[in-house]
N, C-alpha and C. Protein backbone atom coordinates (compact mmCIF):
# COMPACT_ATOMS: atom_id res chain seq x y z
N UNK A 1 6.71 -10.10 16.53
CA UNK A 1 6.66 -8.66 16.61
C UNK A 1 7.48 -8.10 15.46
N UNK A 2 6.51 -7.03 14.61
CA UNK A 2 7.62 -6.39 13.87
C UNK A 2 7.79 -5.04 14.14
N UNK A 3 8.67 -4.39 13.47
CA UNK A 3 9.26 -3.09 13.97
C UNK A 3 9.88 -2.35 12.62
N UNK A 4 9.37 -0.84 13.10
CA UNK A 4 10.05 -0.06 11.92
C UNK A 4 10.34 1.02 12.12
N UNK A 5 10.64 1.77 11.84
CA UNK A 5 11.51 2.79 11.50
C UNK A 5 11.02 4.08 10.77
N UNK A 6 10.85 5.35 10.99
CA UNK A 6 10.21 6.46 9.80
C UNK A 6 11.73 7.35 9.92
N UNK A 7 11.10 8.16 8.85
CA UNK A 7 11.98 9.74 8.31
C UNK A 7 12.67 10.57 9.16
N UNK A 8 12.13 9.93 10.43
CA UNK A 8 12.25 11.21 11.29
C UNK A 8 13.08 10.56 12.43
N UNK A 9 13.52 8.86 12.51
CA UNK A 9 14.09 8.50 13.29
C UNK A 9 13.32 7.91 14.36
N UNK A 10 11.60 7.58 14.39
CA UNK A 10 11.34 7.14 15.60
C UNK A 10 10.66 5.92 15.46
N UNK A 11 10.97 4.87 16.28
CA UNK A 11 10.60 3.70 15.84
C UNK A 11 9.05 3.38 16.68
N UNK A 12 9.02 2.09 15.99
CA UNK A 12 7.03 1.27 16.25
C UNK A 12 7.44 0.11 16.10
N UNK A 13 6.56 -0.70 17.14
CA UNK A 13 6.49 -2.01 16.78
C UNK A 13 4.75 -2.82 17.05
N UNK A 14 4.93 -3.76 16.17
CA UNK A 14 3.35 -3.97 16.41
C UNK A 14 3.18 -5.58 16.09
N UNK A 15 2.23 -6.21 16.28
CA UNK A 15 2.09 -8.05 15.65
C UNK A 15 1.33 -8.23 14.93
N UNK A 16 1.93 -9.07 14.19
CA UNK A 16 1.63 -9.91 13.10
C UNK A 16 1.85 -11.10 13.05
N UNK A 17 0.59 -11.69 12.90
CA UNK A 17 0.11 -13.10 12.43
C UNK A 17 -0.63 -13.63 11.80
N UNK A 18 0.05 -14.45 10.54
CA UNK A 18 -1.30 -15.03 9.82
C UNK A 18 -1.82 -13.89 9.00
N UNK A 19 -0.63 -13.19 8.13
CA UNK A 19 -1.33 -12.00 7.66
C UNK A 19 -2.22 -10.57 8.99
N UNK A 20 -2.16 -11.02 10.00
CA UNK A 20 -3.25 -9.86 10.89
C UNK A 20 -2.02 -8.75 10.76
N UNK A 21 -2.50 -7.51 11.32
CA UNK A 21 -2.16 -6.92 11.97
C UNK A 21 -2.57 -6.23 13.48
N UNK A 22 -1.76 -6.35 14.24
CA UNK A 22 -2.71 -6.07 15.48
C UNK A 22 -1.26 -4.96 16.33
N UNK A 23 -2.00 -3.73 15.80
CA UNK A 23 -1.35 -2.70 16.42
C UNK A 23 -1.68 -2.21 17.59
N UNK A 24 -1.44 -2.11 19.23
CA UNK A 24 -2.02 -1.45 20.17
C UNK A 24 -1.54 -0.42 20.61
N UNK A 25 -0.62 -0.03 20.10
CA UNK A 25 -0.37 1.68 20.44
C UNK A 25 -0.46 2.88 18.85
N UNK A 26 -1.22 2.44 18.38
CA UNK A 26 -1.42 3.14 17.18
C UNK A 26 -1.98 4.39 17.28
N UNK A 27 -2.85 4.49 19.01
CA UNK A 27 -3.06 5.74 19.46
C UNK A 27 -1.94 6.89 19.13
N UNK A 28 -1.35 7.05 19.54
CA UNK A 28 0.15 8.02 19.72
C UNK A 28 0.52 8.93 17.92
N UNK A 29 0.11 7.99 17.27
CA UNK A 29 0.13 8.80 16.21
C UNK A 29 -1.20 10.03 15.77
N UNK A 30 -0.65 10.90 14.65
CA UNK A 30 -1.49 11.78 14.85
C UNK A 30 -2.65 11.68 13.63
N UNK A 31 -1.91 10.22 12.69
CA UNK A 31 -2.83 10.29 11.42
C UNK A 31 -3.37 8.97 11.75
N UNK A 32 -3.83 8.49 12.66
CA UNK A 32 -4.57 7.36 12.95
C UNK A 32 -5.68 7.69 13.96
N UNK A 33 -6.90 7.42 13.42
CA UNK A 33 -7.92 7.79 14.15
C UNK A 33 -8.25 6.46 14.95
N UNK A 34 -7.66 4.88 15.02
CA UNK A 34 -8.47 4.10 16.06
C UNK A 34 -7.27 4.56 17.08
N UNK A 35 -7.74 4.12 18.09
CA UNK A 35 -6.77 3.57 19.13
C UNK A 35 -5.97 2.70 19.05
N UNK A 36 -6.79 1.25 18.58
CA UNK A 36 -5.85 0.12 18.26
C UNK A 36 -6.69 0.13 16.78
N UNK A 37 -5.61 -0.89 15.99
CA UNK A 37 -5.34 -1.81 14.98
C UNK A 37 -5.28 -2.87 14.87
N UNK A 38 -6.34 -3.15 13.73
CA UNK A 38 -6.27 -4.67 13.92
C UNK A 38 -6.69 -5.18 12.40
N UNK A 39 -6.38 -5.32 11.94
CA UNK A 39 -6.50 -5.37 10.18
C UNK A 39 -5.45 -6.06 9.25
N UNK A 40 -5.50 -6.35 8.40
CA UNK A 40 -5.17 -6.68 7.15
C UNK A 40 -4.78 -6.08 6.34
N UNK A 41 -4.88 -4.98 6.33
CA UNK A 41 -4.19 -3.88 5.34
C UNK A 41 -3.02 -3.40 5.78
N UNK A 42 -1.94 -3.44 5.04
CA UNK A 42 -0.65 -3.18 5.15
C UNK A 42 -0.24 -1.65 5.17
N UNK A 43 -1.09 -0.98 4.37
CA UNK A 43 -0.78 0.42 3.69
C UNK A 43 -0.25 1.38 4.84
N UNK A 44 -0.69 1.38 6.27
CA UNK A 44 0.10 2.65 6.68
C UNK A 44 1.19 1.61 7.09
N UNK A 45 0.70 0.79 7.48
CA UNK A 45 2.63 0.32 8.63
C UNK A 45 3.83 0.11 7.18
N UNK A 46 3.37 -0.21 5.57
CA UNK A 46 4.65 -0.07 4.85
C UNK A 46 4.91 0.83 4.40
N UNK A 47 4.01 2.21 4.21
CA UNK A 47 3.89 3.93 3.91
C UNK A 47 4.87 4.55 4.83
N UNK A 48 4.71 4.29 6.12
CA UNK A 48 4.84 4.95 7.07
C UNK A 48 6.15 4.28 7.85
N UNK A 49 6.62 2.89 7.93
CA UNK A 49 7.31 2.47 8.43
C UNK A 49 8.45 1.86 7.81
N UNK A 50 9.68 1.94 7.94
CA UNK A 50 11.08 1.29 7.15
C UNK A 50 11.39 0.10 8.32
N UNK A 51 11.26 -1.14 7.15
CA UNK A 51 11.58 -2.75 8.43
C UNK A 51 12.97 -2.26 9.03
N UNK A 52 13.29 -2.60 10.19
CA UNK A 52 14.62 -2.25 10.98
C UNK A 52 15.24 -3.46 10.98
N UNK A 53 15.34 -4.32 10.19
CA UNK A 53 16.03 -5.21 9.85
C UNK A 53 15.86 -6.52 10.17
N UNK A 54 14.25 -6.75 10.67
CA UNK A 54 13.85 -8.35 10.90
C UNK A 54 12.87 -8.02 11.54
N UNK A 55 11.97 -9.26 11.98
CA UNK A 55 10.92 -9.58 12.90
C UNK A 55 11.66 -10.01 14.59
N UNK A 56 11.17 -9.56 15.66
CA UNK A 56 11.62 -10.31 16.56
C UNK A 56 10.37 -11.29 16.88
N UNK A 57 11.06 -12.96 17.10
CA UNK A 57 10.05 -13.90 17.62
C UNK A 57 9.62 -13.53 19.07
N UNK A 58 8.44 -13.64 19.32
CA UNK A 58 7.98 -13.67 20.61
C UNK A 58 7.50 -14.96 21.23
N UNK A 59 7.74 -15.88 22.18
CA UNK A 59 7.08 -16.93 22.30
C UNK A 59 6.70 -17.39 23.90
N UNK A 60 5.53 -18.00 23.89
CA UNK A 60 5.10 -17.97 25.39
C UNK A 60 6.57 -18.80 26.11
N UNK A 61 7.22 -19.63 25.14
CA UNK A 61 8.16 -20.59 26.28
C UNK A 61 9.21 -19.60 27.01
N UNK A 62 9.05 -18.21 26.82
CA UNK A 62 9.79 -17.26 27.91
C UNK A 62 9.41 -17.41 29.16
N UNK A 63 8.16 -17.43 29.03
CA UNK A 63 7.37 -17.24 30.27
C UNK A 63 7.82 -18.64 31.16
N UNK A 64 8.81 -18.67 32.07
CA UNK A 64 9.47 -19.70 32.60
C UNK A 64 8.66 -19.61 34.30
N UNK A 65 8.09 -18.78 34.49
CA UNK A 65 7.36 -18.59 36.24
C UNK A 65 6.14 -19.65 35.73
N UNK A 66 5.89 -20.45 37.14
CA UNK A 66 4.77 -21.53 37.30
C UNK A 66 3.03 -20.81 36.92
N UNK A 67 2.94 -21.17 36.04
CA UNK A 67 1.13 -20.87 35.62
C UNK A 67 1.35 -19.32 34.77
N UNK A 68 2.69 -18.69 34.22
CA UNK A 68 2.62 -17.87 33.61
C UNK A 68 2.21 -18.29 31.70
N UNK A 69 2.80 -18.97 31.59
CA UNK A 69 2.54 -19.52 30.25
C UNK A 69 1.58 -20.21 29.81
N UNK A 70 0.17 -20.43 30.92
CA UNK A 70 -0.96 -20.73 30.51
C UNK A 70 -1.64 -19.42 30.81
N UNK A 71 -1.51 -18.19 31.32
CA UNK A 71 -1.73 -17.25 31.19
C UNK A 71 -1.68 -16.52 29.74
N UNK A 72 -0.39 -16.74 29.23
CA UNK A 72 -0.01 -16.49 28.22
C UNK A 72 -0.70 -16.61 26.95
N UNK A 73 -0.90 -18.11 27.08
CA UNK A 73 -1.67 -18.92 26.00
C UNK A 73 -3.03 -18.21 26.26
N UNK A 74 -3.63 -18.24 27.30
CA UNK A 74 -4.68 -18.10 27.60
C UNK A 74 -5.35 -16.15 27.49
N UNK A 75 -4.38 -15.53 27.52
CA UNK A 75 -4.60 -14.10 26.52
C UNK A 75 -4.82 -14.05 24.99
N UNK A 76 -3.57 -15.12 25.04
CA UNK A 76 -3.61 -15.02 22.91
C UNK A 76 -4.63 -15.66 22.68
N UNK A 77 -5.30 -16.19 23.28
CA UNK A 77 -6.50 -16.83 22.77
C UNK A 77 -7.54 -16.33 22.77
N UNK A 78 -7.97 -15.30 23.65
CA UNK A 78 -8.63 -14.07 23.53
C UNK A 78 -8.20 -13.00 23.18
N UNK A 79 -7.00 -12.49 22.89
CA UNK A 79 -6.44 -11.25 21.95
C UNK A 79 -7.31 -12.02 20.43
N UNK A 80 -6.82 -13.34 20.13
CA UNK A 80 -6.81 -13.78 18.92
C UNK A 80 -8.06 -13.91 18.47
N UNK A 81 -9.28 -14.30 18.80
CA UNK A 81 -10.63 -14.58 19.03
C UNK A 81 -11.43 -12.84 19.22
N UNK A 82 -10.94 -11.96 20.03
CA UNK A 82 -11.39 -10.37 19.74
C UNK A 82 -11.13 -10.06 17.84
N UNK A 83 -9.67 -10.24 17.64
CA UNK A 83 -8.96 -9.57 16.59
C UNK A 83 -9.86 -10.39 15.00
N UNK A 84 -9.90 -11.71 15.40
CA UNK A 84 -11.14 -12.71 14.50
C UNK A 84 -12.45 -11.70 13.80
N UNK A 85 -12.93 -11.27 15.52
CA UNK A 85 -13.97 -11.15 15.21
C UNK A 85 -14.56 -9.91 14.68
N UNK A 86 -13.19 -9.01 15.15
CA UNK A 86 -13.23 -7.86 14.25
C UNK A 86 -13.15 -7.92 12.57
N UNK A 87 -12.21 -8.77 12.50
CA UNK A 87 -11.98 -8.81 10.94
C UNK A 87 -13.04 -8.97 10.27
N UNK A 88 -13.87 -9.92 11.21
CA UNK A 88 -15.13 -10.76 10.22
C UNK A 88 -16.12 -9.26 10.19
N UNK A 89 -16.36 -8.26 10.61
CA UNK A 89 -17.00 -7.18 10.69
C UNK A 89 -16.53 -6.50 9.87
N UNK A 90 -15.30 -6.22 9.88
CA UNK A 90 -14.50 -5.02 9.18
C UNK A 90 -13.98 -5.65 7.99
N UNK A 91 -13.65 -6.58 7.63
CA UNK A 91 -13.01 -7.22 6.10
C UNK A 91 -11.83 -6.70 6.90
């Protein structure tokens, strides 16, 4: 997960992997017309956003409850496989 910072003091955070970007609250802003994000292009999140001083790691081995972390796996693998298949549409 990364995270940033604007002009005005209010922060965002969104993921990245493998070069993606996969923003899901990108709604909330007022100069973004998807809902979500999911792209390769850097231009608004480094325009628009100041890094707050690192990436935080996210990793399924949190998920310490019985059958949560094949849950886990088992989202990113369809978050990851949606976000694919967008790219291959959208460049």
């Amino acid at each position: 997960m990364t995270s940033g910072i604007n002009e005005t003091g209010r922060t965002h955070a969104w993921l990245e992997q493998d070069d993606v970007i996969i923003d899901i609250t990108a709604y909330q802003f007022d100069d973004i017309d998807e809902p979500i994000i999911v792209t390769t292009d850097r231009t608004w999140h480094e325009q628009s956003w100041r890094p707050m001083g690192g990436s935080l790691v996210a990793s399924v081995d949190l998920y310490t409850e019985p059958g949560h972390r094949e849950l886990a796996l088992s989202d990113y693998a369809e978050l990851r496989a949606r976000a694919l298949a967008i790219l291959a549409v959208t460049g």
